[in-house]
C-alpha atoms as a PDB file:
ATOM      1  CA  UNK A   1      90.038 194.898 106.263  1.00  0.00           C
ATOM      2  CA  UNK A   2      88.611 191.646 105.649  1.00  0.00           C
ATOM      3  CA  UNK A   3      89.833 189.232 102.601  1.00  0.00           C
ATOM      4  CA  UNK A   4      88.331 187.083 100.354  1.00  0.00           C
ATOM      5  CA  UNK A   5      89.074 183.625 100.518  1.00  0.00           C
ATOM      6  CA  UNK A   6      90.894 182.160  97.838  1.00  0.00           C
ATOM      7  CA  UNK A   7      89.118 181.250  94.505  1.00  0.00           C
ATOM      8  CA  UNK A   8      90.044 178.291  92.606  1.00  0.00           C
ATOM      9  CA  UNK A   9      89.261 177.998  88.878  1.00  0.00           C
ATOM     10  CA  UNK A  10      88.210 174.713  87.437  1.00  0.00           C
ATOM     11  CA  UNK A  11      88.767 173.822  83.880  1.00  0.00           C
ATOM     12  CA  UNK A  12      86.807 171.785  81.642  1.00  0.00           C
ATOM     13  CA  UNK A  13      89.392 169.822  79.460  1.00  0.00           C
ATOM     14  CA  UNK A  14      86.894 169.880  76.115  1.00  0.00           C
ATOM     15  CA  UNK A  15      87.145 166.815  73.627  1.00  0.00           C
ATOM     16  CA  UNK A  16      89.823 168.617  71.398  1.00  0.00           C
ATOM     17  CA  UNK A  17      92.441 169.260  74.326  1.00  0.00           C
ATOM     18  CA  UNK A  18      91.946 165.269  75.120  1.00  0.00           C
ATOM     19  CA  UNK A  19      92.716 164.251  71.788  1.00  0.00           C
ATOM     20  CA  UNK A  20      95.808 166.489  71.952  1.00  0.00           C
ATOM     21  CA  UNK A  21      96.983 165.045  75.268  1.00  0.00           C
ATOM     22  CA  UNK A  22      96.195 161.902  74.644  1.00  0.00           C
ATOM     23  CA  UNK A  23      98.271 162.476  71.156  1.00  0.00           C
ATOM     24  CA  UNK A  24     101.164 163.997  73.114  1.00  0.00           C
ATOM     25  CA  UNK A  25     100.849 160.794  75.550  1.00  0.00           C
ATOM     26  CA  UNK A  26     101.050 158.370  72.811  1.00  0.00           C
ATOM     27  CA  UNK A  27     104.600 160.239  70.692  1.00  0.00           C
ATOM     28  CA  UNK A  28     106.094 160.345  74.306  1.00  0.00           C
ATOM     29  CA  UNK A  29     105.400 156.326  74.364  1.00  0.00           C
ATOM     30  CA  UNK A  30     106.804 156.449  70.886  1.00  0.00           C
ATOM     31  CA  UNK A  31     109.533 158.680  71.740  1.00  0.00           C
ATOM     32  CA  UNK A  32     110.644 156.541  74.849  1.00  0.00           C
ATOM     33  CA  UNK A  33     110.524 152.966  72.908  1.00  0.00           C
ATOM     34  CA  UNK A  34     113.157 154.534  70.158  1.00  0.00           C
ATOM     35  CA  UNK A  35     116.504 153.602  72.256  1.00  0.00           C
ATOM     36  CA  UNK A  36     114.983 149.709  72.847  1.00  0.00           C
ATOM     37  CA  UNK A  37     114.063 149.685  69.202  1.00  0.00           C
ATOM     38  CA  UNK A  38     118.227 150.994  68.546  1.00  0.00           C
ATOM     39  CA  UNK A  39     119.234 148.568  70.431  1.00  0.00           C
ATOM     40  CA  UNK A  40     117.447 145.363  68.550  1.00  0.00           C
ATOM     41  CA  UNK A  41     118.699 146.306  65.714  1.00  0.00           C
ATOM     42  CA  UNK A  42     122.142 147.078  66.865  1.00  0.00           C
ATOM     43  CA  UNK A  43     122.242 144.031  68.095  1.00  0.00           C
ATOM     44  CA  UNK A  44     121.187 141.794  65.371  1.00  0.00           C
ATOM     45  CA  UNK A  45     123.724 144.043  62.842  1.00  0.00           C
ATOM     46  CA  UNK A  46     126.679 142.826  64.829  1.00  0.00           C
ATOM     47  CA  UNK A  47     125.506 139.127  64.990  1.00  0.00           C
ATOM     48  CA  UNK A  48     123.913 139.061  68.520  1.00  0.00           C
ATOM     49  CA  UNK A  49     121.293 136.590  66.937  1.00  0.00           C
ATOM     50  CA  UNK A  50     118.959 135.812  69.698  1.00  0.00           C
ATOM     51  CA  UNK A  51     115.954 138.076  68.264  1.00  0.00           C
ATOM     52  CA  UNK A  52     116.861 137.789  64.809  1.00  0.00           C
ATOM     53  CA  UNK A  53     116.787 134.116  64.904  1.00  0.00           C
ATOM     54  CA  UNK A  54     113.334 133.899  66.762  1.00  0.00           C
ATOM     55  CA  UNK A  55     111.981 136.210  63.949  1.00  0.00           C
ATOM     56  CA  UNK A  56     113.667 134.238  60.784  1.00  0.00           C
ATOM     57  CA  UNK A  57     111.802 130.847  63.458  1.00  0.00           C
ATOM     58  CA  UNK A  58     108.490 133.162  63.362  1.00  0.00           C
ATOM     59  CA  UNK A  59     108.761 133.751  59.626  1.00  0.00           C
ATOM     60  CA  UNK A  60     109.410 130.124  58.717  1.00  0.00           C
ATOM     61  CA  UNK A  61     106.026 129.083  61.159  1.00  0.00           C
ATOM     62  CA  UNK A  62     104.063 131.673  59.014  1.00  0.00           C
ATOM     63  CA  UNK A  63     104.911 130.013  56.133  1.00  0.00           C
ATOM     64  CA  UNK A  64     104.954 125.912  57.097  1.00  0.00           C
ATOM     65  CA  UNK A  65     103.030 123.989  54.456  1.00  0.00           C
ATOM     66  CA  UNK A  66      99.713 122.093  55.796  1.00  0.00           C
ATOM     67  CA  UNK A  67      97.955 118.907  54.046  1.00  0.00           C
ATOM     68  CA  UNK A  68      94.422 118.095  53.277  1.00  0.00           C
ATOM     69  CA  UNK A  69      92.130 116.271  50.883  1.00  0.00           C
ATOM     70  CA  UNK A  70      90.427 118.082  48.432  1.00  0.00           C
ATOM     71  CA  UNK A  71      86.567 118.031  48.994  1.00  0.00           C
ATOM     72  CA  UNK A  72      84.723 120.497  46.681  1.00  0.00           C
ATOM     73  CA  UNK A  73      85.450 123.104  43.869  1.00  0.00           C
ATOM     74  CA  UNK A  74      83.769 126.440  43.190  1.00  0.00           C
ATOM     75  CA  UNK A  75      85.625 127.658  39.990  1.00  0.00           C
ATOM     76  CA  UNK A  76      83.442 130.668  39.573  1.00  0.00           C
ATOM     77  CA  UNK A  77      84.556 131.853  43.504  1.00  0.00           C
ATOM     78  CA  UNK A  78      88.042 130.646  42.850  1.00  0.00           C
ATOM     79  CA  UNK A  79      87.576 128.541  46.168  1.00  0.00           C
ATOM     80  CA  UNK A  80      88.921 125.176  47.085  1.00  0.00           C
ATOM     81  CA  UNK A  81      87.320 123.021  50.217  1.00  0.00           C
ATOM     82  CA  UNK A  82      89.842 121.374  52.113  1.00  0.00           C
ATOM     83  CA  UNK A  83      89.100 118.371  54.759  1.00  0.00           C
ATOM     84  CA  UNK A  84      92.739 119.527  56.207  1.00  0.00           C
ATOM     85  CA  UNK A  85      94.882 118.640  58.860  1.00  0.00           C
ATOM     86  CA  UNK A  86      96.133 120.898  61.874  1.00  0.00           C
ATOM     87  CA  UNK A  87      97.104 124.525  60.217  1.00  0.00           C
ATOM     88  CA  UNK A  88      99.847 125.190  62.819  1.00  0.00           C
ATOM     89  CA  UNK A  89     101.121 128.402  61.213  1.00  0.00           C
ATOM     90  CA  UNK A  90      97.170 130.075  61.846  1.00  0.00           C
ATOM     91  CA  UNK A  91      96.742 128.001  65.217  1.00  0.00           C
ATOM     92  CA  UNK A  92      93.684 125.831  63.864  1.00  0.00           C
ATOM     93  CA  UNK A  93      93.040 122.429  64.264  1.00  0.00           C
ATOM     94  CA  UNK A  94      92.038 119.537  61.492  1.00  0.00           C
ATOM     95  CA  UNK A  95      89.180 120.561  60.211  1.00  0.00           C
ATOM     96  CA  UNK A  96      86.968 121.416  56.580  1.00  0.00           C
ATOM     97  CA  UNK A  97      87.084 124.970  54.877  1.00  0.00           C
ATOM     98  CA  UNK A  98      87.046 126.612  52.093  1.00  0.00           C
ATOM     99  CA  UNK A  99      90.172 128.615  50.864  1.00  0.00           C
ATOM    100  CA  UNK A 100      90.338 131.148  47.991  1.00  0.00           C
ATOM    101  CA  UNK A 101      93.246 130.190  45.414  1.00  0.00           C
ATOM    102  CA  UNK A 102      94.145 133.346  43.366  1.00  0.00           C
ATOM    103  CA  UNK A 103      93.725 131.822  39.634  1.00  0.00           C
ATOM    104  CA  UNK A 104      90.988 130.015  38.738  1.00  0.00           C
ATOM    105  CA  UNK A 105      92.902 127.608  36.287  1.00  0.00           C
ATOM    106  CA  UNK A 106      94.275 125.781  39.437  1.00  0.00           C
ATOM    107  CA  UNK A 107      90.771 124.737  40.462  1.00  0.00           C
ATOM    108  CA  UNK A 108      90.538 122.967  36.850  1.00  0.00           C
ATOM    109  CA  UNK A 109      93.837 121.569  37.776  1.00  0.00           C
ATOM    110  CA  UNK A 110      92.695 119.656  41.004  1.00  0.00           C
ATOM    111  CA  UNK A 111      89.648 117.054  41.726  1.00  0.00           C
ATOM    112  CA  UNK A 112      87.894 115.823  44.158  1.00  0.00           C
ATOM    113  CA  UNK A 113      89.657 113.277  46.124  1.00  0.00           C
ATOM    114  CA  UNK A 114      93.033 114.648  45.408  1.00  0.00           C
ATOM    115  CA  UNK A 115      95.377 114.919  48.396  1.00  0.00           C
ATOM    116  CA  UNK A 116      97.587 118.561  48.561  1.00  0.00           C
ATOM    117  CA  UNK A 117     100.139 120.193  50.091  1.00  0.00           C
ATOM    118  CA  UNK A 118      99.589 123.830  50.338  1.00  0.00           C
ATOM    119  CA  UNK A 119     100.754 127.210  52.223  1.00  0.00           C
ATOM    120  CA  UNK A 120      97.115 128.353  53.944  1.00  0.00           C
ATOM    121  CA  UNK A 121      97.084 132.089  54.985  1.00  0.00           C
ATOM    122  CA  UNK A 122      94.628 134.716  56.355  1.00  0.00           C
ATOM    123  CA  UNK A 123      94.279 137.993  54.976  1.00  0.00           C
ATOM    124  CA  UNK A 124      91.434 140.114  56.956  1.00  0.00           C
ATOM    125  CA  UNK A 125      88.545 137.513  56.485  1.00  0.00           C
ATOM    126  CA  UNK A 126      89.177 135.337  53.576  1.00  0.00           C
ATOM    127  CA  UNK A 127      91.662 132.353  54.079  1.00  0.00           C
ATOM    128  CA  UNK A 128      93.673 131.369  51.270  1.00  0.00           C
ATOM    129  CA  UNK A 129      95.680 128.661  50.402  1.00  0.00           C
ATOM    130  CA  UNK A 130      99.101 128.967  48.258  1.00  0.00           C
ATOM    131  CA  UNK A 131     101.849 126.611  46.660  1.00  0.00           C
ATOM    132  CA  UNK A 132      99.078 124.363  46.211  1.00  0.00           C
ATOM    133  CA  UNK A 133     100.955 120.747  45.139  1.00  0.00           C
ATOM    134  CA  UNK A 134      99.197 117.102  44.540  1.00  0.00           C
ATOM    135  CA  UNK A 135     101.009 114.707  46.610  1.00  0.00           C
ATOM    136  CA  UNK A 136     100.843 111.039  46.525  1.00  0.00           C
END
């Protein structure tokens, strides 16, 4: 009697089983980084304040005030031009840009020429500038 050699079957893993592995890949990541994520926090509840005090550093960075000289105003866009100096907490250097201010009545408020102190930020596209103060 003769026999057949062995047959091996191939599969074709189709686009859904991918997604599904690929989902079951990214949970077990998920999954894994839970006990490192327990640990921060346990950490920071009973004072070990390495982490938490390089955040609270992080948060005030985000939120460092910049300067500039006021160079143009669009009331109708709710924009402000700023000739400003380096914006450390988005990483820019000195440079001129417009910012969008979120009331319109603070564009009345400044003029041309009028040196500020103000919180810039990024949200998506747009930068905006904040806690806009004259300073002398």
């Amino acid at each position: 009697m003769q026999t057949k050699p062995a047959t091996i079957h191939t599969t074709t893993l189709t686009r859904a089983s991918t997604a599904t592995l690929a989902a079951g890949a990214i949970i077990a990541l998920w999954l894994a980084s839970a006990p490192v994520q327990a640990q921060q926090g346990h950490d920071a509840h009973h004072g070990h304040g390495a982490p938490a005090a390089a955040a609270k550093a992080a948060d005030a960075a985000q939120f460092a005030p910049s300067e500039g000289e006021v160079k143009r105003l669009d009331k109708a866009g709710k924009r402000v031009t700023i000739a400003h100096g380096p914006l450390e907490n988005l990483g820019m250097p000195p440079m001129t840009m417009a910012f969008e201010v979120e009331d319109a009545a603070l564009v009345d408020a400044l003029k041309v020429g009028d040196r500020i102190r103000f919180i810039a930020g990024k949200e998506g596209r747009r930068y905006t500038a904040r806690d806009v103060e004259v300073v002398q």
